[in-house]
N, C-alpha and C. Protein backbone atom coordinates (compact mmCIF):
# COMPACT_ATOMS: atom_id res chain seq x y z
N UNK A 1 62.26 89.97 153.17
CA UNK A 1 63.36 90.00 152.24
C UNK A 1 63.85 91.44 152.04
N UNK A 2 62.84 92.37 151.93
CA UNK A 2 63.19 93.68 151.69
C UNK A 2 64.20 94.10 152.80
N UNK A 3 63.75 93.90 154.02
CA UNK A 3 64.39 94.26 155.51
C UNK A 3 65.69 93.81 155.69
N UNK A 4 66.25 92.64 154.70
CA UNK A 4 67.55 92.47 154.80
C UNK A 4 67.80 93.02 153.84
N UNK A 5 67.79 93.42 152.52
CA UNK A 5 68.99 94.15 152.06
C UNK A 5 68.82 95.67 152.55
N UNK A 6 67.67 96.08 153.13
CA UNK A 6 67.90 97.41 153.70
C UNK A 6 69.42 97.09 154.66
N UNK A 7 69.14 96.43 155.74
CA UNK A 7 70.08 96.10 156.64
C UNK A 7 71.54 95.70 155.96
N UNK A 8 71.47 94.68 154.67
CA UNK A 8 72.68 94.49 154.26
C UNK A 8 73.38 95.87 153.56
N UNK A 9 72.68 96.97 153.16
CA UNK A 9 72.84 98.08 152.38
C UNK A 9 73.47 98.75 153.32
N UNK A 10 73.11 99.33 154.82
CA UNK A 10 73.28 99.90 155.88
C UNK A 10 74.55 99.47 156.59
N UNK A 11 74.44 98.00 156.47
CA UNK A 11 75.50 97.20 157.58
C UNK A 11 76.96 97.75 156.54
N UNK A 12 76.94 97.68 155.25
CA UNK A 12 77.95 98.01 154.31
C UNK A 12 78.11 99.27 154.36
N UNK A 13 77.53 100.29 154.08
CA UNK A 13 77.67 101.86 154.15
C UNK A 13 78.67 101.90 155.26
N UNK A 14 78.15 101.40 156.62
CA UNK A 14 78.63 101.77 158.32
C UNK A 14 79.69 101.38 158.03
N UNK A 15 79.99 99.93 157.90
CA UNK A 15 81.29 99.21 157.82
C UNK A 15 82.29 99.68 156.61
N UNK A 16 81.94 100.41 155.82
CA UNK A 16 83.03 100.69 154.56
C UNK A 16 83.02 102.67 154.87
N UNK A 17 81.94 103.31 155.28
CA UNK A 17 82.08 104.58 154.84
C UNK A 17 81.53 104.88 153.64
N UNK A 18 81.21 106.03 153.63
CA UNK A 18 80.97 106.91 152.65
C UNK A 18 82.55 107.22 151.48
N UNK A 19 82.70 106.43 150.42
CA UNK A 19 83.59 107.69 149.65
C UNK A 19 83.53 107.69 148.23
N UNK A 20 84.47 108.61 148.47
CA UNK A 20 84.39 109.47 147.17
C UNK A 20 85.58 108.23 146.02
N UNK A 21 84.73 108.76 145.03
CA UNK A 21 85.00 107.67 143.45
C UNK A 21 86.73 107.45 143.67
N UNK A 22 86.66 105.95 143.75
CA UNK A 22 88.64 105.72 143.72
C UNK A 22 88.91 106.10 142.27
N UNK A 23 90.20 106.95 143.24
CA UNK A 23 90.91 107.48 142.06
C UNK A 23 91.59 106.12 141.36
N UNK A 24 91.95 106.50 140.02
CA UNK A 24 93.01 105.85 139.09
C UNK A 24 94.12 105.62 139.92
N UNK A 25 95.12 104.47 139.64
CA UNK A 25 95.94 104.49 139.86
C UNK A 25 97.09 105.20 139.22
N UNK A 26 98.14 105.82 140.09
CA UNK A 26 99.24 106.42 139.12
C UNK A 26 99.83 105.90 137.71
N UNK A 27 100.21 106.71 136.25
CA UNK A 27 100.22 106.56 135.05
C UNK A 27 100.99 105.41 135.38
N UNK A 28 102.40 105.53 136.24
CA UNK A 28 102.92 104.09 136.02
C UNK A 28 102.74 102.84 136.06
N UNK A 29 101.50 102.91 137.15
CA UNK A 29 101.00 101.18 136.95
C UNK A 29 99.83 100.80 135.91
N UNK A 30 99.59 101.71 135.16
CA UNK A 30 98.61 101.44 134.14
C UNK A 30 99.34 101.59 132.57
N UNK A 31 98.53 100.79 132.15
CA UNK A 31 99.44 100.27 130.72
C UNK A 31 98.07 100.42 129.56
N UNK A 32 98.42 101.89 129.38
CA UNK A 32 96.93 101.52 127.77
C UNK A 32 97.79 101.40 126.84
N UNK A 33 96.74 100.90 125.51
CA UNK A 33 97.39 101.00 124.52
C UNK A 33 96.20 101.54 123.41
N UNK A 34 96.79 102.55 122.99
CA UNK A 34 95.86 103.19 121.97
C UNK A 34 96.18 103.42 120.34
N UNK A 35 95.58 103.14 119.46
CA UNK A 35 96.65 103.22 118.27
C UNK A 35 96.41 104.80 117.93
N UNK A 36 97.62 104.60 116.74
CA UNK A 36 97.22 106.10 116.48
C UNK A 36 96.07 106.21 115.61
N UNK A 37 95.53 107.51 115.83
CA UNK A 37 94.11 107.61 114.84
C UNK A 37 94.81 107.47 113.35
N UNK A 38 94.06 106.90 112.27
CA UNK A 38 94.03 106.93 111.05
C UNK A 38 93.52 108.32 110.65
N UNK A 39 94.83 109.01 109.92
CA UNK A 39 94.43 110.67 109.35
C UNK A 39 94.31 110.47 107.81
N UNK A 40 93.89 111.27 107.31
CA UNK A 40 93.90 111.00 105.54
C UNK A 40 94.91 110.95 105.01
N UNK A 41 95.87 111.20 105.34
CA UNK A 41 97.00 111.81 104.69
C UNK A 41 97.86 109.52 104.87
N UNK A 42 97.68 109.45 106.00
CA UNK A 42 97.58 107.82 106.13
C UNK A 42 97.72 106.94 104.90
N UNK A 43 96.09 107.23 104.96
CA UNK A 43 94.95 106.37 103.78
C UNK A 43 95.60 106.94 102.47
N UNK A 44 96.13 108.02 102.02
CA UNK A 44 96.28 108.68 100.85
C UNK A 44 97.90 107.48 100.40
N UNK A 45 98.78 107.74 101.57
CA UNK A 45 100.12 107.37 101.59
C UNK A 45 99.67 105.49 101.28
N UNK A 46 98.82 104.85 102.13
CA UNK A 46 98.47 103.49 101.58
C UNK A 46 98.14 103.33 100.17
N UNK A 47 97.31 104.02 100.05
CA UNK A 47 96.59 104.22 98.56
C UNK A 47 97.86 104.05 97.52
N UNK A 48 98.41 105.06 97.71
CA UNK A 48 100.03 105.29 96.35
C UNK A 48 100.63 104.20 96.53
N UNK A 49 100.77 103.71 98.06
CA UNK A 49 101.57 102.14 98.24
C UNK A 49 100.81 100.75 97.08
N UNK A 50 99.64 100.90 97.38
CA UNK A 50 98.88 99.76 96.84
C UNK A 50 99.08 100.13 95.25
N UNK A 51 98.79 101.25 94.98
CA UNK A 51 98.79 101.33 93.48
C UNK A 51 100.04 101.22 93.05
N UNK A 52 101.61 101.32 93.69
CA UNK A 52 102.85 100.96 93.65
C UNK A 52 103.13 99.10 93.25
N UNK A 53 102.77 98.69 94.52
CA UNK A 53 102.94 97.16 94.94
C UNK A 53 101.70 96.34 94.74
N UNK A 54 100.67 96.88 94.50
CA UNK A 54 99.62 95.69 94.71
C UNK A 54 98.60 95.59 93.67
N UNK A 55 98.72 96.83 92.74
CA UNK A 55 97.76 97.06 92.33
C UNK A 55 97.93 95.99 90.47
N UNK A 56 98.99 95.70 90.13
CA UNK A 56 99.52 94.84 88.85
C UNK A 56 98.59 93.63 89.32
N UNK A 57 98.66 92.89 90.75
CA UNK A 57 97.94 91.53 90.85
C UNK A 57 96.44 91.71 91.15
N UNK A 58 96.09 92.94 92.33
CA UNK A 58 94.66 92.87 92.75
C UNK A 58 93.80 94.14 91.77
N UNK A 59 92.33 93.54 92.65
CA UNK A 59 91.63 94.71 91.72
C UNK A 59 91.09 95.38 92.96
N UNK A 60 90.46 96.43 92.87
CA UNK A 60 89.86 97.38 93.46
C UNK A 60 88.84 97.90 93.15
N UNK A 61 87.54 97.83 93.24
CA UNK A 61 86.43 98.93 92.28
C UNK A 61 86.35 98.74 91.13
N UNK A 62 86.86 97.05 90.37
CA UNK A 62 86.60 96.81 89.29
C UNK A 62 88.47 97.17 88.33
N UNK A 63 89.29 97.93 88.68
CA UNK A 63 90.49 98.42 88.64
C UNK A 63 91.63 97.57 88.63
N UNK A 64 92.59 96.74 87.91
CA UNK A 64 93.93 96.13 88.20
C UNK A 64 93.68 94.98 87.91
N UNK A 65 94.53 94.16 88.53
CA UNK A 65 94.59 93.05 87.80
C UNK A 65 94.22 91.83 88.55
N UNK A 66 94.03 90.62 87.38
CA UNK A 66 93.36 89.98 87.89
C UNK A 66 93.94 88.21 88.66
N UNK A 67 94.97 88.09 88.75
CA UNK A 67 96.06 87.01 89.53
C UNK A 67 96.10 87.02 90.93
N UNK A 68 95.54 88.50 91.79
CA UNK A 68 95.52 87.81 92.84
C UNK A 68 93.95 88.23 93.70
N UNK A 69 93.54 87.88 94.76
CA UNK A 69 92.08 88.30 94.56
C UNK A 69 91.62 89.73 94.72
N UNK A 70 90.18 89.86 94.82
CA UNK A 70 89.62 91.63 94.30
C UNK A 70 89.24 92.02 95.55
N UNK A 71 90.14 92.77 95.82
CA UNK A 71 90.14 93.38 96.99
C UNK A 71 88.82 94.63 97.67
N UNK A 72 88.19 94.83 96.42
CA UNK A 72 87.27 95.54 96.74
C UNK A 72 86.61 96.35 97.92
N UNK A 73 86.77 94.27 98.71
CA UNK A 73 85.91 95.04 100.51
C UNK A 73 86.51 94.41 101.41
N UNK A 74 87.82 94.18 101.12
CA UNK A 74 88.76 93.62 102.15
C UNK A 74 88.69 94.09 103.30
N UNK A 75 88.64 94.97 103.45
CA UNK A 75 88.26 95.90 105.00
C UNK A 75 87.09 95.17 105.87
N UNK A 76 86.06 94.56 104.89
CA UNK A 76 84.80 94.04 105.83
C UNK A 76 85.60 92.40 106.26
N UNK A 77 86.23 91.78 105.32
CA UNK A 77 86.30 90.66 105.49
C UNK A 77 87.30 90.44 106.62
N UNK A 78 88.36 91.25 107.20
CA UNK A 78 89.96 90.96 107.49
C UNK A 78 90.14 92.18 108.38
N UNK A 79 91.04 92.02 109.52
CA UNK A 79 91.09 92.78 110.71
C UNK A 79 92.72 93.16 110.18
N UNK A 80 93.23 94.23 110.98
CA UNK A 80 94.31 94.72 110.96
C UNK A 80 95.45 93.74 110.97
N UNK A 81 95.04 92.64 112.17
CA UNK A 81 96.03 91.81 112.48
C UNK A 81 96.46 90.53 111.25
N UNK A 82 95.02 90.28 110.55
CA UNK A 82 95.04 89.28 109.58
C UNK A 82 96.03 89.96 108.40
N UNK A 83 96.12 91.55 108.00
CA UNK A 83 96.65 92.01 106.86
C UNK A 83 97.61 91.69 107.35
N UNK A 84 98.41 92.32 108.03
CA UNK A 84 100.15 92.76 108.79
C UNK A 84 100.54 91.12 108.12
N UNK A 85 99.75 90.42 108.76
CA UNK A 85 100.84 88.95 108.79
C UNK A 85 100.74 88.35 107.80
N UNK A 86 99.70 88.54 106.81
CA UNK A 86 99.49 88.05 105.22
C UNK A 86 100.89 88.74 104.73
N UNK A 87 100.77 89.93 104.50
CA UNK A 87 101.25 90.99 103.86
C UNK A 87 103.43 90.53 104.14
N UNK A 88 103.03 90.36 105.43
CA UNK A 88 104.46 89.96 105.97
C UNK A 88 105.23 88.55 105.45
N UNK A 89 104.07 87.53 105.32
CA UNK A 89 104.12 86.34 105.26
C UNK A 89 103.21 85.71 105.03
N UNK A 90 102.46 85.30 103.95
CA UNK A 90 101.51 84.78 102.94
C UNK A 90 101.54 83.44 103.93
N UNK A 91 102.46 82.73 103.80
CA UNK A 91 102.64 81.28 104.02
C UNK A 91 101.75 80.83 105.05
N UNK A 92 101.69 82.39 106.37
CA UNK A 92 101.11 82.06 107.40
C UNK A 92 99.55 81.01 106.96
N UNK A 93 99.12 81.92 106.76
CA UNK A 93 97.58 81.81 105.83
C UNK A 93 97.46 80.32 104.88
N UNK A 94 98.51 80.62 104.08
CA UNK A 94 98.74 79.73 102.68
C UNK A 94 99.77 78.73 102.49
N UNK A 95 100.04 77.91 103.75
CA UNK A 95 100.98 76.91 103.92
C UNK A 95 101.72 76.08 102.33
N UNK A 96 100.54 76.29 101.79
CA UNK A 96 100.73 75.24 100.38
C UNK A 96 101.11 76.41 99.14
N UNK A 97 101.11 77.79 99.90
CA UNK A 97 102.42 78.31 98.31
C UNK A 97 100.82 79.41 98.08
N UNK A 98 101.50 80.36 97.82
CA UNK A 98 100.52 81.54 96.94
C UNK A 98 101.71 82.08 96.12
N UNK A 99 100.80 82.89 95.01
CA UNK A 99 102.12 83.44 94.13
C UNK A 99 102.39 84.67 95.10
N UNK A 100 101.84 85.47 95.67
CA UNK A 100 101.76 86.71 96.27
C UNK A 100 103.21 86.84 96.98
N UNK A 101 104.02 87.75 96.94
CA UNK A 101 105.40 87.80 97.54
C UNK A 101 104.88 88.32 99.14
N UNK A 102 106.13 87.83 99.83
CA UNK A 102 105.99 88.42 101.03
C UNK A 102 106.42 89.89 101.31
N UNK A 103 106.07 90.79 102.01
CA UNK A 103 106.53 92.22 102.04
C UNK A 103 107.51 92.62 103.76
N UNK A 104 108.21 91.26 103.95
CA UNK A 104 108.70 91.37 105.09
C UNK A 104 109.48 92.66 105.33
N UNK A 105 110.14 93.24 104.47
CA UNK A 105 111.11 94.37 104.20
C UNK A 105 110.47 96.00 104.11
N UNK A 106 108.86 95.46 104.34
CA UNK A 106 108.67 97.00 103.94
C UNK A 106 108.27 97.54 105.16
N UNK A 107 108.88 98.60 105.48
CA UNK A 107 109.02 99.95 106.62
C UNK A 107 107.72 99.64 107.31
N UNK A 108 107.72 99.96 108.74
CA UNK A 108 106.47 99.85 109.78
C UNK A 108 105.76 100.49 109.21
N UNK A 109 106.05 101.99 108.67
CA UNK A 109 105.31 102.89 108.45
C UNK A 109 104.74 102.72 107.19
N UNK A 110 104.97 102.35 106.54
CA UNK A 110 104.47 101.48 105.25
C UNK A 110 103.32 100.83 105.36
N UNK A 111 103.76 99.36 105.87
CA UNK A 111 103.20 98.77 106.36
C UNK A 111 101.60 99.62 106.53
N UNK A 112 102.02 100.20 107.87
CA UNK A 112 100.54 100.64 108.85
C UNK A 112 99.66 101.65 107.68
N UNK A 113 100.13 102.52 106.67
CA UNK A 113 99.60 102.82 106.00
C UNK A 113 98.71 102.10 104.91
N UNK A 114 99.56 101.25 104.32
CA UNK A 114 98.79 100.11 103.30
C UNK A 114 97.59 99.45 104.49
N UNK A 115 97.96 98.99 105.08
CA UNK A 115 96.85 98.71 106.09
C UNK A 115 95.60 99.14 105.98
N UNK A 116 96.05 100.49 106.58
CA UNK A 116 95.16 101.55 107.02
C UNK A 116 94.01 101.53 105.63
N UNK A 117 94.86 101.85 104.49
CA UNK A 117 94.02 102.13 103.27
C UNK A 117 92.82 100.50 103.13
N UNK A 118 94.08 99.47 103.22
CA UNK A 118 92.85 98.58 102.70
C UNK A 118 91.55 98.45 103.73
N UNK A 119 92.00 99.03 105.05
CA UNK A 119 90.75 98.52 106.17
C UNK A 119 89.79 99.36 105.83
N UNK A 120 89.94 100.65 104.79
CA UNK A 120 88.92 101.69 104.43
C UNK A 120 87.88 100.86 103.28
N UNK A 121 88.71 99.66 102.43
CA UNK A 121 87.98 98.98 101.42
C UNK A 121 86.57 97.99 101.95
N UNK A 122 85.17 98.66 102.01
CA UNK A 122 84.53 98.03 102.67
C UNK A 122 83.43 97.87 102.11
N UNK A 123 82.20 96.95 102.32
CA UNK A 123 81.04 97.06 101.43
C UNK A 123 80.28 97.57 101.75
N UNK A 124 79.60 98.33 100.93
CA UNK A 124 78.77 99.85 101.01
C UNK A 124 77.36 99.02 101.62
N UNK A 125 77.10 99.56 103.02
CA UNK A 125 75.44 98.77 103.27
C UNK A 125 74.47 99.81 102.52
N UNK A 126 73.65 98.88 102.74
CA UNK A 126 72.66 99.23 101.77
C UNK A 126 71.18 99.83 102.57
């Protein structure tokens, strides 16, 4: 058994060559997608958003009010993608009616900030 994959190891080397690591293909046929890093200044700009818009219904750290739920560690529970489309459109989620307004109107950049802040709301391990 050993003697064939020596031979199958060998028969491949001969038949392919020796080379060197394939390069990448040129930038144009590759498609990343990277987000932008979350900077403080982000999280700070979410923060003023939430305490603007969100903070009369939810609570935070024990903080605000109490009509819609306590957001505390929303960050552990809910991915980026789950906020955007709540935030956009409750209904998605809540077919049968929440009081929570939709925030279809508010700026990308908005948006990605409030985000940003709540994905920081997380529960402290222990």
């Amino acid at each position: 058994m050993k003697r064939w994959v020596v031979v199958a190891l060998v028969a491949g080397v001969a038949a392919f060559g020796c080379k060197k690591k394939e390069e990448p293909p040129p930038p144009s046929t590759v498609t990343v997608v990277t987000p932008p890093p979350v900077v403080a200044p982000t999280i700070e700009k979410g923060a003023a958003i939430f305490q603007q818009k969100c903070v009369v219904c939810h609570k935070v750290g024990g903080v605000g009010g109490t009509i819609g739920t306590d957001l505390t560690t929303v960050g552990t529970r809910h991915d980026a993608v789950y906020l955007q489309t709540l935030l956009k459109d409750p209904k998605q989620y809540y077919p049968q009616g929440v009081k929570m307004p939709a925030f279809a109107d508010m700026s990308q950049e908005d948006m990605d900030a409030l985000i940003a802040y709540l994905l920081t709301l997380k529960e402290e391990k222990k």
